[in-house]
PDB file of N, CA and C in Angstrom:
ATOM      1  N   UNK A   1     -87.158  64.753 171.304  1.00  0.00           N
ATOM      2  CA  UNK A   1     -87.710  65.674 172.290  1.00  0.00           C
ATOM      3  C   UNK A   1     -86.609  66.510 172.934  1.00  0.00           C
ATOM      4  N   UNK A   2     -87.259  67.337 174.085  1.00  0.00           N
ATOM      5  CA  UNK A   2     -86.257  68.667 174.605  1.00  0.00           C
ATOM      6  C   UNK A   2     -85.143  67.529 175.628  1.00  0.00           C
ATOM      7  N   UNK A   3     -85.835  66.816 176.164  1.00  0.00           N
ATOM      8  CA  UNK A   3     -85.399  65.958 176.825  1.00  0.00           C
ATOM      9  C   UNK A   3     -84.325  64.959 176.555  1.00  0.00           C
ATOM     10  N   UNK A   4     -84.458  64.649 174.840  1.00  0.00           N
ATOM     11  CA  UNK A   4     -83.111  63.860 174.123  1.00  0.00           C
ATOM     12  C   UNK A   4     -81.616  64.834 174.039  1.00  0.00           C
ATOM     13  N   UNK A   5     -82.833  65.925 174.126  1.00  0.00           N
ATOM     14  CA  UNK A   5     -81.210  67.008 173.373  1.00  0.00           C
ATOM     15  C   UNK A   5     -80.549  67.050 175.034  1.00  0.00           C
ATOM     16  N   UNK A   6     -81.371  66.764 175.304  1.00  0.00           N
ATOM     17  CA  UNK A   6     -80.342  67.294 177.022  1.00  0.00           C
ATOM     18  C   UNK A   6     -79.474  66.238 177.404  1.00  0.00           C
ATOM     19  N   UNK A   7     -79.891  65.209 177.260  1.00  0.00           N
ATOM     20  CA  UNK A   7     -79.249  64.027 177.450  1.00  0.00           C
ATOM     21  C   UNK A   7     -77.914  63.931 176.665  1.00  0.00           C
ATOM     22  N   UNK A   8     -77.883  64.536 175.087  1.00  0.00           N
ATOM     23  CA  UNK A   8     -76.834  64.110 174.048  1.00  0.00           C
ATOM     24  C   UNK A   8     -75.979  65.279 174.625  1.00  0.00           C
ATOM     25  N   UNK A   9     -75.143  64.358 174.611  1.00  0.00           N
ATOM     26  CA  UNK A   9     -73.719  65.175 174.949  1.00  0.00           C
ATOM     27  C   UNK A   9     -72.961  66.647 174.302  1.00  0.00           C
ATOM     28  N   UNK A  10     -73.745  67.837 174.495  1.00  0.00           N
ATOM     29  CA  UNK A  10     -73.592  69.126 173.517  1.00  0.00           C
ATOM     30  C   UNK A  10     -72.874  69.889 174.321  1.00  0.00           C
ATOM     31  N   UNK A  11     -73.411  70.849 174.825  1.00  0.00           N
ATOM     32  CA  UNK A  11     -72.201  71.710 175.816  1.00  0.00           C
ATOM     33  C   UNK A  11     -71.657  70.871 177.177  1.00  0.00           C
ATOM     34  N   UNK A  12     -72.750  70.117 178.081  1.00  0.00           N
ATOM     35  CA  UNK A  12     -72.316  69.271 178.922  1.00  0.00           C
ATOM     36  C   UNK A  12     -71.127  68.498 178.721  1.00  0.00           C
ATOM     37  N   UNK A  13     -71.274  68.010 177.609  1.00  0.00           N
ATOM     38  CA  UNK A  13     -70.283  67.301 176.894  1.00  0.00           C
ATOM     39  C   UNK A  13     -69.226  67.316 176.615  1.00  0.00           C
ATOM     40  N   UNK A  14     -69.053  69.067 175.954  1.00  0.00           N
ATOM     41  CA  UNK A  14     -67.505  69.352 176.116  1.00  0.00           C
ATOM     42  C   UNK A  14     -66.963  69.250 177.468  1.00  0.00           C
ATOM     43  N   UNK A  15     -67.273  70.157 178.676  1.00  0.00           N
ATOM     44  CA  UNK A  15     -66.755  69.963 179.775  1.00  0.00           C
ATOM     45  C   UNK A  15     -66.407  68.152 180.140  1.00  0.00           C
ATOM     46  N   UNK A  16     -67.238  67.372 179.702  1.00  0.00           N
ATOM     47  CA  UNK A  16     -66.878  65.986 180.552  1.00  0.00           C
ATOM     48  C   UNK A  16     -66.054  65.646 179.332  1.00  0.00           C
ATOM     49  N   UNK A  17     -65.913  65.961 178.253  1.00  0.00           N
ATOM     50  CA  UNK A  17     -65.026  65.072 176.654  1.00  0.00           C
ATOM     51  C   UNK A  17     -63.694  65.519 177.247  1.00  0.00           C
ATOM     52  N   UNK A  18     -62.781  65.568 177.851  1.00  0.00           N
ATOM     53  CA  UNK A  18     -61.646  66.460 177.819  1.00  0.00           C
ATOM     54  C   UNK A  18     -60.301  65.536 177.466  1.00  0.00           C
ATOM     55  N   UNK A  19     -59.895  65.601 176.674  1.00  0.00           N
ATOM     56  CA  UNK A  19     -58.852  64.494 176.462  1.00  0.00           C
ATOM     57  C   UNK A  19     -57.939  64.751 177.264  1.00  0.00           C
ATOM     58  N   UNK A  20     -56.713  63.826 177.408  1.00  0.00           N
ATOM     59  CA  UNK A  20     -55.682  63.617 177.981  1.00  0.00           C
ATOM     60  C   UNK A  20     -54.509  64.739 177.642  1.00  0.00           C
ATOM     61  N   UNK A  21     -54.712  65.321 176.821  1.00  0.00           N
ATOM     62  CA  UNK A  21     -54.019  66.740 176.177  1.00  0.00           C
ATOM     63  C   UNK A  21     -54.458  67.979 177.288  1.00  0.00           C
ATOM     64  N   UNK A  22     -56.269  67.683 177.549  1.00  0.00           N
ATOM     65  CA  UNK A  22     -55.729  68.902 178.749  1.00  0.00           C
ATOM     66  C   UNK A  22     -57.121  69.869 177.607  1.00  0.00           C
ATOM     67  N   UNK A  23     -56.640  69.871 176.216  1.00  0.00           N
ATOM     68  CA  UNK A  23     -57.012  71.206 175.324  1.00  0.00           C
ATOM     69  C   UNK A  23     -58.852  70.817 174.999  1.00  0.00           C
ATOM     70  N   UNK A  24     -59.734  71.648 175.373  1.00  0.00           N
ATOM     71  CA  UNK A  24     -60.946  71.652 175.242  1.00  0.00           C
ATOM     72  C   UNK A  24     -61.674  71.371 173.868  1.00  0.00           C
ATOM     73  N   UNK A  25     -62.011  70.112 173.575  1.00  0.00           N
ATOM     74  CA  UNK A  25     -62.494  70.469 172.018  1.00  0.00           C
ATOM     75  C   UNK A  25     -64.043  70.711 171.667  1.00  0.00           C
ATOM     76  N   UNK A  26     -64.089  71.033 170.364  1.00  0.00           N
ATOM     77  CA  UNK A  26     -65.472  71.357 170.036  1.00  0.00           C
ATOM     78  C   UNK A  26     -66.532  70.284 170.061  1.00  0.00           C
ATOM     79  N   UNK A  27     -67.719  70.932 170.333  1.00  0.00           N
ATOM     80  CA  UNK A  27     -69.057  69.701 170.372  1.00  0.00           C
ATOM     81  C   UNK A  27     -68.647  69.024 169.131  1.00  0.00           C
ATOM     82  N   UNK A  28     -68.563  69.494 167.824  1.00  0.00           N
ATOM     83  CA  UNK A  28     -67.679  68.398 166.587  1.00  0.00           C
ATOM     84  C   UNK A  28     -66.980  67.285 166.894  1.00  0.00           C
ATOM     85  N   UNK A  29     -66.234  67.982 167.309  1.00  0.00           N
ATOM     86  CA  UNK A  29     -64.948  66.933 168.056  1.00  0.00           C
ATOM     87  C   UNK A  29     -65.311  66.348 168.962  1.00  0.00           C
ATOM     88  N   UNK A  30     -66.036  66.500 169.911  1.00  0.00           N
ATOM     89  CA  UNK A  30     -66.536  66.031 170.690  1.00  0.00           C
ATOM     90  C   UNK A  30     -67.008  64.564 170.676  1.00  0.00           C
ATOM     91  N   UNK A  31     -67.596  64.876 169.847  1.00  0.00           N
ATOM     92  CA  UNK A  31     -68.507  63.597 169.030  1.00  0.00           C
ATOM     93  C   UNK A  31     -67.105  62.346 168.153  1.00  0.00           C
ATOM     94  N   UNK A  32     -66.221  62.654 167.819  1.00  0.00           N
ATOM     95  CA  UNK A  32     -65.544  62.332 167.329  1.00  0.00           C
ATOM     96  C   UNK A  32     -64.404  61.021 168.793  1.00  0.00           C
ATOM     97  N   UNK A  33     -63.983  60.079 168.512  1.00  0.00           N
ATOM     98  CA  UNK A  33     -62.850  59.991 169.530  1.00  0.00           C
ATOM     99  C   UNK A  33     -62.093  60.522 169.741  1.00  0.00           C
TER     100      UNK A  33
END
């Protein structure tokens, strides 16, 4: 549902994924450790 996709971590996601590097990665990467 519209409601799962909001939840899974997609653009929200990048902003909160931010590694310790600082450098923004892609929803791909994102998903990735």
């Amino acid at each position: 549902r519209a409601d799962s996709g909001d939840q899974v971590p997609r653009r929200p996601g990048i902003q909160r994924f931010v590694p310790p590097g600082g450098a923004p990665r892609t929803p791909a990467q994102c998903t990735l450790p």
